[in-house]
PDB file of N, CA and C in Angstrom:
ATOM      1  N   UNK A   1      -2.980 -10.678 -13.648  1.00  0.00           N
ATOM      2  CA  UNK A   1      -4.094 -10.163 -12.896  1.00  0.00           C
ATOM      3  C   UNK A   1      -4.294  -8.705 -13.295  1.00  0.00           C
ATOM      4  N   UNK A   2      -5.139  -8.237 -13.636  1.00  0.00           N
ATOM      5  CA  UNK A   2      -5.922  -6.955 -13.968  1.00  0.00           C
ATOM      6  C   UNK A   2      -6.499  -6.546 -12.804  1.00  0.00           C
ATOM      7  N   UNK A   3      -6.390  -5.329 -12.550  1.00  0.00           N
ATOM      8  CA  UNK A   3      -6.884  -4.957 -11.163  1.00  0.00           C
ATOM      9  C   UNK A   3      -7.344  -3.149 -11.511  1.00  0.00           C
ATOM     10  N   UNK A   4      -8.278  -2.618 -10.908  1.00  0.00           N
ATOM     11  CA  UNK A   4      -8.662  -0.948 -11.092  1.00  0.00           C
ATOM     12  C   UNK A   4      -8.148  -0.385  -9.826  1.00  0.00           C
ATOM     13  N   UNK A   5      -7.547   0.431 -10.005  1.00  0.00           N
ATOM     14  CA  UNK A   5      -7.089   1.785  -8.942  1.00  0.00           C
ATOM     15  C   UNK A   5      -7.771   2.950  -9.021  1.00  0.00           C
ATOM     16  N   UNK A   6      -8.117   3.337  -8.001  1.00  0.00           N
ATOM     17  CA  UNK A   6      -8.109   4.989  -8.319  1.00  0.00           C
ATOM     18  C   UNK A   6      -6.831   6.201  -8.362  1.00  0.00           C
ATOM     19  N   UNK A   7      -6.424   6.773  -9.290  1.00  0.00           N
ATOM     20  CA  UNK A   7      -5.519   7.640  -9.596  1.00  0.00           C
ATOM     21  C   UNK A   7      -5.808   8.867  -9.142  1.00  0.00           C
ATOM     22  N   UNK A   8      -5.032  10.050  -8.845  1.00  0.00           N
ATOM     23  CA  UNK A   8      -5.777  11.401  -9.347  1.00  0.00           C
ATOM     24  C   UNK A   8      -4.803  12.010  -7.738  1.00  0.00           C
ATOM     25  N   UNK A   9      -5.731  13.081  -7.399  1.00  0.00           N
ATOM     26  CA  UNK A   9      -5.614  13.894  -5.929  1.00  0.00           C
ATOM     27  C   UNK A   9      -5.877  13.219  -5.121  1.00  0.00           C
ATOM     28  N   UNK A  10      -5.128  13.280  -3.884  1.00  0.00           N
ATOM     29  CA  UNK A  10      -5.886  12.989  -2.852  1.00  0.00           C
ATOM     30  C   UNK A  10      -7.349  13.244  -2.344  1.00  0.00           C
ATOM     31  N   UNK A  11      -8.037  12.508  -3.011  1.00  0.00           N
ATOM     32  CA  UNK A  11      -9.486  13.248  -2.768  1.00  0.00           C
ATOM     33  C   UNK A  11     -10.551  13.189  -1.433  1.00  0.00           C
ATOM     34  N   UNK A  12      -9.740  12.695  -0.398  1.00  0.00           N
ATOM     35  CA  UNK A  12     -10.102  13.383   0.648  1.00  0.00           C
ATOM     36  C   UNK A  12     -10.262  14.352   1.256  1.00  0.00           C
ATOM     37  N   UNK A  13      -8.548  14.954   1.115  1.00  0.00           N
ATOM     38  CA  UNK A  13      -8.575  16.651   1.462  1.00  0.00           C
ATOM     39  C   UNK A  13      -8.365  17.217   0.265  1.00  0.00           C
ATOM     40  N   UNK A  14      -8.376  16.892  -0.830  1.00  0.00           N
ATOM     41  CA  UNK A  14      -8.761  18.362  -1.844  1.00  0.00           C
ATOM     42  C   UNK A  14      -9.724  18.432  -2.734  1.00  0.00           C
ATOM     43  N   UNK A  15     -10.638  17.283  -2.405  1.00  0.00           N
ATOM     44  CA  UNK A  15     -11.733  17.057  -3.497  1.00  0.00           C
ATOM     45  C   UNK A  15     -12.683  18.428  -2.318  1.00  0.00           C
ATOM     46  N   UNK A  16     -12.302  18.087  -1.017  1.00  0.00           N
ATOM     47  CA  UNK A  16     -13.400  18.910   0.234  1.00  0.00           C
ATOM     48  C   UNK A  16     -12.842  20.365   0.211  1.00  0.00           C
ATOM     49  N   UNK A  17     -10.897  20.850  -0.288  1.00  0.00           N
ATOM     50  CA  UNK A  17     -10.746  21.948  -0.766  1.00  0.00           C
ATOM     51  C   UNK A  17     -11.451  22.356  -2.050  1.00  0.00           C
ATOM     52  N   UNK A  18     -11.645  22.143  -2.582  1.00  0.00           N
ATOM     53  CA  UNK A  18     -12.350  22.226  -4.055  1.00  0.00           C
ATOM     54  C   UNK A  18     -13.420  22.331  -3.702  1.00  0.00           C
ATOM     55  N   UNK A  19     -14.184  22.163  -3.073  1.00  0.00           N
ATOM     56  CA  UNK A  19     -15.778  22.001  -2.858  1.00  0.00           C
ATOM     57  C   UNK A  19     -15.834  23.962  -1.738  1.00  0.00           C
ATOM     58  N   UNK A  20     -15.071  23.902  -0.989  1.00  0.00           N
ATOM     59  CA  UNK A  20     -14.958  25.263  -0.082  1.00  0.00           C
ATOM     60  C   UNK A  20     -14.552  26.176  -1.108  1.00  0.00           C
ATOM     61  N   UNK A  21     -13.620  25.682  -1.925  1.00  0.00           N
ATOM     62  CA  UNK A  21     -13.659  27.086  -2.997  1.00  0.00           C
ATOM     63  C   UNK A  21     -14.141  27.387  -3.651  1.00  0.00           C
ATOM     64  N   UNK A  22     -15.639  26.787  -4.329  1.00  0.00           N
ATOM     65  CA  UNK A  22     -16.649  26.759  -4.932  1.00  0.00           C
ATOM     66  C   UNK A  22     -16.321  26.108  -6.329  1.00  0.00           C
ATOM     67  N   UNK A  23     -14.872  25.601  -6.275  1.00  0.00           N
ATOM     68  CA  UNK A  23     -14.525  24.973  -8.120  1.00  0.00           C
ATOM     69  C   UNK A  23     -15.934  23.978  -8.173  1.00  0.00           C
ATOM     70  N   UNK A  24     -15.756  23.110  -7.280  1.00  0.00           N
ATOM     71  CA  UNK A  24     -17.240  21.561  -7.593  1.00  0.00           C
ATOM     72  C   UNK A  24     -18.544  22.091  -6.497  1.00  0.00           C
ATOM     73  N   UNK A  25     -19.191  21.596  -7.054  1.00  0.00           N
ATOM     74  CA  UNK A  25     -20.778  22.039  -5.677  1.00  0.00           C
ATOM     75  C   UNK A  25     -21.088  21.217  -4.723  1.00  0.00           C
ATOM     76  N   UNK A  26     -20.296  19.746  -4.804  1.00  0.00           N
ATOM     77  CA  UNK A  26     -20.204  18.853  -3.755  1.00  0.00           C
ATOM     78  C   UNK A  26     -19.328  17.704  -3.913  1.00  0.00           C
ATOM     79  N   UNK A  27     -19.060  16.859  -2.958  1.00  0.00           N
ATOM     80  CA  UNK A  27     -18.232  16.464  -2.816  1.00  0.00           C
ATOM     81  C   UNK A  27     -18.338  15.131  -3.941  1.00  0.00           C
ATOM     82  N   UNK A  28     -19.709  14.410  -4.420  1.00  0.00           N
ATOM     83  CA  UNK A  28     -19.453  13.309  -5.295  1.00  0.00           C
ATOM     84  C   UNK A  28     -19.108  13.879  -6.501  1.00  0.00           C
ATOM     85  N   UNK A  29     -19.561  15.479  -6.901  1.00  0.00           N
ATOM     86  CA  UNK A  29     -18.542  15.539  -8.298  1.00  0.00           C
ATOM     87  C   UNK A  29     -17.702  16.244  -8.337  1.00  0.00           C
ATOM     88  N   UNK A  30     -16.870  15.985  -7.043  1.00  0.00           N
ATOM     89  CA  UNK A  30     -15.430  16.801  -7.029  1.00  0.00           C
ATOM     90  C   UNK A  30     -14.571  15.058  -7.389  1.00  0.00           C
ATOM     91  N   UNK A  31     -15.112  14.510  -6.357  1.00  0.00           N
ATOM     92  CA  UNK A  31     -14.628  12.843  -6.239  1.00  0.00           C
ATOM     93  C   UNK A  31     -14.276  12.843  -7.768  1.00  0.00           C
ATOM     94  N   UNK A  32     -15.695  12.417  -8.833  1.00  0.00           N
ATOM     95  CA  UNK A  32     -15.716  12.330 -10.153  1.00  0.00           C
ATOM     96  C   UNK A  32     -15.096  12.918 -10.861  1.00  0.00           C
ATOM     97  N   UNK A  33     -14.765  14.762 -10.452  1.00  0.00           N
ATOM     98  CA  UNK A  33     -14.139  15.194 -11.697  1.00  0.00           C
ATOM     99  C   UNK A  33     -12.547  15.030 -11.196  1.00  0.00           C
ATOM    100  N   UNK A  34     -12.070  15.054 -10.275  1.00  0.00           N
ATOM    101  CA  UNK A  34     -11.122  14.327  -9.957  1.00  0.00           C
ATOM    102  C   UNK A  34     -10.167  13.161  -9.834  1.00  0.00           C
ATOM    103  N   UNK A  35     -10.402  12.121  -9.948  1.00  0.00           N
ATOM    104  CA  UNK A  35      -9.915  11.276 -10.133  1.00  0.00           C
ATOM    105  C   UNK A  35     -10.673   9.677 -11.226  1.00  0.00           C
ATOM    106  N   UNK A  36      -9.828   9.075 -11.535  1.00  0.00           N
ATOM    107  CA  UNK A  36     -10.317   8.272 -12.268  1.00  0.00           C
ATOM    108  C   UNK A  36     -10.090   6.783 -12.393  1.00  0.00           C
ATOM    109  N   UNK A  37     -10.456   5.863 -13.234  1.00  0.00           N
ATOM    110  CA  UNK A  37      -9.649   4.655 -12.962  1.00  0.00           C
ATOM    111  C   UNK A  37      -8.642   3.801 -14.235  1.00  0.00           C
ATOM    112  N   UNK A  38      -8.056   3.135 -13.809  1.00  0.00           N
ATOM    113  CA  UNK A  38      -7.481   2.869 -14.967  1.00  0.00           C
ATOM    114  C   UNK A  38      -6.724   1.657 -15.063  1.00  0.00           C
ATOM    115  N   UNK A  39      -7.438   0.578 -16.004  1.00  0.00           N
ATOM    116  CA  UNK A  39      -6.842  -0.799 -15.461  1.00  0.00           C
ATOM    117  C   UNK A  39      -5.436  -1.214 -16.103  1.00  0.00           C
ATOM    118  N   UNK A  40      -4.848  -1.783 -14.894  1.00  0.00           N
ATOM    119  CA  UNK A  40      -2.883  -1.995 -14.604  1.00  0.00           C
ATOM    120  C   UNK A  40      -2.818  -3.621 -14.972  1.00  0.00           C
ATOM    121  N   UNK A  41      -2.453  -4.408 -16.084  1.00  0.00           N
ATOM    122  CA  UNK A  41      -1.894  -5.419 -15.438  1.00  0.00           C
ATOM    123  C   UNK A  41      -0.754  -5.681 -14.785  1.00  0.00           C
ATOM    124  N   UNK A  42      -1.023  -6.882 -13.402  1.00  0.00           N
ATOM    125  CA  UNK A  42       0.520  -6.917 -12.600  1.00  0.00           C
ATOM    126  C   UNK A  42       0.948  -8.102 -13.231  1.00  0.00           C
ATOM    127  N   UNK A  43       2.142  -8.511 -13.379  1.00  0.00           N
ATOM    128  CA  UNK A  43       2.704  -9.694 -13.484  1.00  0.00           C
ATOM    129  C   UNK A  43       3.872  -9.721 -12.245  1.00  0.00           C
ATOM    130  N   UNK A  44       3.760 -11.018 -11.625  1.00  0.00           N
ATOM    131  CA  UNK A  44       4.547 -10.956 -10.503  1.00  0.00           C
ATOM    132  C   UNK A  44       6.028 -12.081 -10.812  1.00  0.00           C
ATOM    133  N   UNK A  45       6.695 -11.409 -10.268  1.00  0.00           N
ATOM    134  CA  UNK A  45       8.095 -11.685 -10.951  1.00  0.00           C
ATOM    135  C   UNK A  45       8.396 -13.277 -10.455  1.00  0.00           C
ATOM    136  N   UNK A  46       8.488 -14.604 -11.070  1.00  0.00           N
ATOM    137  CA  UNK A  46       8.819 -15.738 -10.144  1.00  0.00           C
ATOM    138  C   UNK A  46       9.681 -15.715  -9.844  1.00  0.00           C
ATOM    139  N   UNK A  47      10.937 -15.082 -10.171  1.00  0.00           N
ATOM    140  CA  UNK A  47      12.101 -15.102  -9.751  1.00  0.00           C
ATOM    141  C   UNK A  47      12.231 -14.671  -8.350  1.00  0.00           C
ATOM    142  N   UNK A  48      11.487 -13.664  -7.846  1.00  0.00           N
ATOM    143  CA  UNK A  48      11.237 -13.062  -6.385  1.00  0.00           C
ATOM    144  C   UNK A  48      10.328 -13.970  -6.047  1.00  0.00           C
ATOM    145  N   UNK A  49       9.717 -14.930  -5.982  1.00  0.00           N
ATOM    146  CA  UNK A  49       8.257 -15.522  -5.839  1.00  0.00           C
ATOM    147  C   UNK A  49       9.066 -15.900  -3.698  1.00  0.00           C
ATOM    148  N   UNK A  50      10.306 -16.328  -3.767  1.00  0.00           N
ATOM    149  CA  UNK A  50      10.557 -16.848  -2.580  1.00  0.00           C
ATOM    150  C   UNK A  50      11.003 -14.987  -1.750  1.00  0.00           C
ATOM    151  N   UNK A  51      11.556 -14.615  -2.173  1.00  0.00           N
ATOM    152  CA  UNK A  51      11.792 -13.313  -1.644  1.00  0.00           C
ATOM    153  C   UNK A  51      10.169 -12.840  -1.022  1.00  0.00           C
ATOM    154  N   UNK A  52       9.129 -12.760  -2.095  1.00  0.00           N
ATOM    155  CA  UNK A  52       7.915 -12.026  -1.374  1.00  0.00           C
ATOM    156  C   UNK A  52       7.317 -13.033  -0.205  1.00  0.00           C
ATOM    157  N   UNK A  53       7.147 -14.240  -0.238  1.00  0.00           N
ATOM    158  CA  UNK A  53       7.349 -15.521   0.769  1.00  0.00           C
ATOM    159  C   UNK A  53       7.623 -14.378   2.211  1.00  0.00           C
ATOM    160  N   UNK A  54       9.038 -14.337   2.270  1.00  0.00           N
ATOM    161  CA  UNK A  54       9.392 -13.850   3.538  1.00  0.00           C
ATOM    162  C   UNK A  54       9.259 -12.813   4.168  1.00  0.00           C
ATOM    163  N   UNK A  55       9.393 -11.804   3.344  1.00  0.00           N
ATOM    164  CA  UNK A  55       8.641 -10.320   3.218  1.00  0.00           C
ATOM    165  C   UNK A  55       7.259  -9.953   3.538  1.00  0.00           C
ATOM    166  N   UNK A  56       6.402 -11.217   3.331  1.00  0.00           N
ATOM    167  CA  UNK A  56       5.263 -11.887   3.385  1.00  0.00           C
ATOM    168  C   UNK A  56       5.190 -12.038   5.215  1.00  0.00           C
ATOM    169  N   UNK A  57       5.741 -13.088   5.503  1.00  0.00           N
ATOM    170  CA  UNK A  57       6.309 -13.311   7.147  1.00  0.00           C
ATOM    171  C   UNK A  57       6.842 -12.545   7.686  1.00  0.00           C
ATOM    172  N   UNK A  58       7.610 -11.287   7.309  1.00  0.00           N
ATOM    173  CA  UNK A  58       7.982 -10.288   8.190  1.00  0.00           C
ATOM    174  C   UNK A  58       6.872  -9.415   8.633  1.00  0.00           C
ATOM    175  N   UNK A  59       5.923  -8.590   7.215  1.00  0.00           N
ATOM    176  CA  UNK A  59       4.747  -8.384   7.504  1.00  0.00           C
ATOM    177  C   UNK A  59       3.741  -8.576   8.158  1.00  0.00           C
ATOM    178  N   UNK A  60       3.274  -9.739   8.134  1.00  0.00           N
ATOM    179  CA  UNK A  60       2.207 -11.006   9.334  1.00  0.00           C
ATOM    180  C   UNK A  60       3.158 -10.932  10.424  1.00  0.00           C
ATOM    181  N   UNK A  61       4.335 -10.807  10.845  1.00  0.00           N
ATOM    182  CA  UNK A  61       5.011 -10.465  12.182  1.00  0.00           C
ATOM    183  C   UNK A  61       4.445  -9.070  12.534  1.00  0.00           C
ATOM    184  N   UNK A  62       4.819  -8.137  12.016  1.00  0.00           N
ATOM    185  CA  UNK A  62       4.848  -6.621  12.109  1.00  0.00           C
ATOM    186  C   UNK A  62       3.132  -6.489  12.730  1.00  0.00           C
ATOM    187  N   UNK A  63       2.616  -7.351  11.570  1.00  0.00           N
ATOM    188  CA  UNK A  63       0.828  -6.550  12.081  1.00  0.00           C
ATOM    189  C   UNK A  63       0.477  -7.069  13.358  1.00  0.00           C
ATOM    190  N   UNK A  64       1.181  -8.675  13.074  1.00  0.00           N
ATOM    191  CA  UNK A  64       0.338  -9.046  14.574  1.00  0.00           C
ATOM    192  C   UNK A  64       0.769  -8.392  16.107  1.00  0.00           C
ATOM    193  N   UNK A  65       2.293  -8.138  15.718  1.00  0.00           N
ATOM    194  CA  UNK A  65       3.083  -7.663  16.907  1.00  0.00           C
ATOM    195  C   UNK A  65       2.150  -5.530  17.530  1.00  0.00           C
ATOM    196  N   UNK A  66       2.222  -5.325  16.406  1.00  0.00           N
ATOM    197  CA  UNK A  66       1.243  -3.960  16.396  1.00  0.00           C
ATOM    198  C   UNK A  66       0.048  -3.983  16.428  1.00  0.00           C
ATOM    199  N   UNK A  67      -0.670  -4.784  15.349  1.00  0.00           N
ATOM    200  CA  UNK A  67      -2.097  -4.603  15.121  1.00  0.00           C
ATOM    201  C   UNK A  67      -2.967  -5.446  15.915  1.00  0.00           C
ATOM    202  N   UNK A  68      -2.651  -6.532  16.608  1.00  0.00           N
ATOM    203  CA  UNK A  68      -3.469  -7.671  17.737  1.00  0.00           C
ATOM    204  C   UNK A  68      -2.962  -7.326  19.080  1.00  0.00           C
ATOM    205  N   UNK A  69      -4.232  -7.521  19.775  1.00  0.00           N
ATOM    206  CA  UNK A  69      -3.975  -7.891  21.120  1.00  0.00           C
ATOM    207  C   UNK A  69      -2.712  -9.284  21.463  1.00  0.00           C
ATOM    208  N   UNK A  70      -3.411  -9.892  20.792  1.00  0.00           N
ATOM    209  CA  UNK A  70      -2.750 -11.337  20.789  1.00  0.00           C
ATOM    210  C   UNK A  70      -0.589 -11.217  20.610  1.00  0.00           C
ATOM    211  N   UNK A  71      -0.517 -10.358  19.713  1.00  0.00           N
ATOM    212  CA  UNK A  71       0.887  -9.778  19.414  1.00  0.00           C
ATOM    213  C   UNK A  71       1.348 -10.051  20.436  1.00  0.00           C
ATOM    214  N   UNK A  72       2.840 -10.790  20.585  1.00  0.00           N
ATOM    215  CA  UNK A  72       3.817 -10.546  21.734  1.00  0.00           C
ATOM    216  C   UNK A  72       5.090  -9.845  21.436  1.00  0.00           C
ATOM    217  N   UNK A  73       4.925  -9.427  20.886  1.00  0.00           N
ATOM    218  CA  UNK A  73       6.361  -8.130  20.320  1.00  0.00           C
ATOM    219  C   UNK A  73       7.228  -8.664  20.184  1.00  0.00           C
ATOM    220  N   UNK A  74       7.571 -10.232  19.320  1.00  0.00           N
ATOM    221  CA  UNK A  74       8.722 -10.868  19.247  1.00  0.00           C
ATOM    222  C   UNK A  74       9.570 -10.430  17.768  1.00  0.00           C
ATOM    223  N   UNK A  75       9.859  -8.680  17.839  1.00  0.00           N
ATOM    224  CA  UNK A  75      10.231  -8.345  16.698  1.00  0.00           C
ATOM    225  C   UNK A  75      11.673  -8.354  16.556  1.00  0.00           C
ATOM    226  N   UNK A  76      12.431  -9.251  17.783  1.00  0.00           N
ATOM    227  CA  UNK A  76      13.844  -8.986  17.671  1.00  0.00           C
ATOM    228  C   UNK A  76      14.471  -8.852  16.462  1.00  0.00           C
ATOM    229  N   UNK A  77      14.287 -10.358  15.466  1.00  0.00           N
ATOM    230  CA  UNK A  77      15.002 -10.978  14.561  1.00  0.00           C
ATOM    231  C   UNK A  77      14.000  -9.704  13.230  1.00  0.00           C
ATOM    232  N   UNK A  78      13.157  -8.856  13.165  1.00  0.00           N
ATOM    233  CA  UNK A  78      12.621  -8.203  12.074  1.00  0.00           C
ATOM    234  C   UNK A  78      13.329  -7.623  11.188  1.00  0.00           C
ATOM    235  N   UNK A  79      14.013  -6.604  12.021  1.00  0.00           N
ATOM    236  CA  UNK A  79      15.521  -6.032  11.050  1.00  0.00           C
ATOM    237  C   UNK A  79      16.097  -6.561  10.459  1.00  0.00           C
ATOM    238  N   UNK A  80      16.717  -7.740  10.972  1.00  0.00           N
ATOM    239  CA  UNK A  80      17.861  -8.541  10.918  1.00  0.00           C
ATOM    240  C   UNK A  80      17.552  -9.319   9.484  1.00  0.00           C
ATOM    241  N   UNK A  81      16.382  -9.551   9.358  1.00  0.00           N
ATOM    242  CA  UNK A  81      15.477 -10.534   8.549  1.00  0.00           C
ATOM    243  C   UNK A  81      16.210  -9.508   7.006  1.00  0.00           C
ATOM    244  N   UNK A  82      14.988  -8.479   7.218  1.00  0.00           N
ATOM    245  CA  UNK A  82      15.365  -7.581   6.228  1.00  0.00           C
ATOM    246  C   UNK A  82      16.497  -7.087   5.664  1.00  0.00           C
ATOM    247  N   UNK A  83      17.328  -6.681   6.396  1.00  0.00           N
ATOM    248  CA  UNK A  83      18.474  -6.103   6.302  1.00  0.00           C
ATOM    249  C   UNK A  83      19.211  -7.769   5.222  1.00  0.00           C
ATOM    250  N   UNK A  84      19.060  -8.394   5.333  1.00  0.00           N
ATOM    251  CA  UNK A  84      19.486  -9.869   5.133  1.00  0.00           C
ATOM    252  C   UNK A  84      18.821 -10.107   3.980  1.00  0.00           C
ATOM    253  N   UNK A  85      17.760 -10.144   3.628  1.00  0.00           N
ATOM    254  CA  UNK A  85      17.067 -10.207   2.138  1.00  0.00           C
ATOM    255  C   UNK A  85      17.241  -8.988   1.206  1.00  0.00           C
ATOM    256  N   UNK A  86      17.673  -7.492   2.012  1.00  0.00           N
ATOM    257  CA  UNK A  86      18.320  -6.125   1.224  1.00  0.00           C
ATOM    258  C   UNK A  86      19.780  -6.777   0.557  1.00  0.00           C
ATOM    259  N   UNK A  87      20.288  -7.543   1.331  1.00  0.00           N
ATOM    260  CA  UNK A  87      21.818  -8.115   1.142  1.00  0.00           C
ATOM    261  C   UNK A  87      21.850  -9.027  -0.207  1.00  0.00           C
ATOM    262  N   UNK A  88      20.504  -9.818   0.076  1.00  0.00           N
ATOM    263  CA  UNK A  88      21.264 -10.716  -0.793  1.00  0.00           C
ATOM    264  C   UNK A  88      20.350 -10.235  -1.998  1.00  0.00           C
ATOM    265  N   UNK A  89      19.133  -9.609  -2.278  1.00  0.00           N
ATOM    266  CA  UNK A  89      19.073  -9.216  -3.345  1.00  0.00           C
ATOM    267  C   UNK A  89      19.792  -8.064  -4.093  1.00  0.00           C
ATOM    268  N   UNK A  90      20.431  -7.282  -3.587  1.00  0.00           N
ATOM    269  CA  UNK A  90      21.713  -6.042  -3.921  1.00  0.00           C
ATOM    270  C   UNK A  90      22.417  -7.132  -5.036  1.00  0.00           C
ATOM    271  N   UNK A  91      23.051  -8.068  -4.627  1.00  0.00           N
ATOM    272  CA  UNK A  91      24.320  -9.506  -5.166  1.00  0.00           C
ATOM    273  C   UNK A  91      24.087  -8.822  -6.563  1.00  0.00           C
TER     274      UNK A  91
END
């Protein structure tokens, strides 16, 4: 999979520093002269394919428990999870 990022400064707060110090005259060609893109291929490892699986399910725990109403904060076993997949991939 080929995918584009943007690289560069944080160009939220320093593309808008740059613009107050008069380096750019506004903010779309501070954006522009600032950062750029540059395409990454990923290859994803099958050997982890079951590792990201669960990591996968700890995540979808985490958001729903934080990020939904619906969440019932059943994060007992979260650590435990992790700490446990840190273990056995260390081996």
């Amino acid at each position: 999979m080929t995918q584009k990022y943007t690289i560069g400064l944080d160009y939220g707060t320093n593309s808008v520093r740059a613009m107050v110090a008069g380096i750019h005259k506004d903010f779309a060609v501070a954006q522009k002269k600032m950062t750029r893109l540059k395409a990454k291929t990923c290859k994803p490892n099958p050997k982890a394919h079951d590792i990201y699986r669960e990591l996968y399910s700890i995540c979808k725990t985490l958001h729903d428990a934080f990020g939904t109403r619906a969440g019932n904060g059943g994060l007992y076993d979260a650590m435990k999870r992790l700490i446990n997949i840190r273990n056995r991939v260390r081996k």
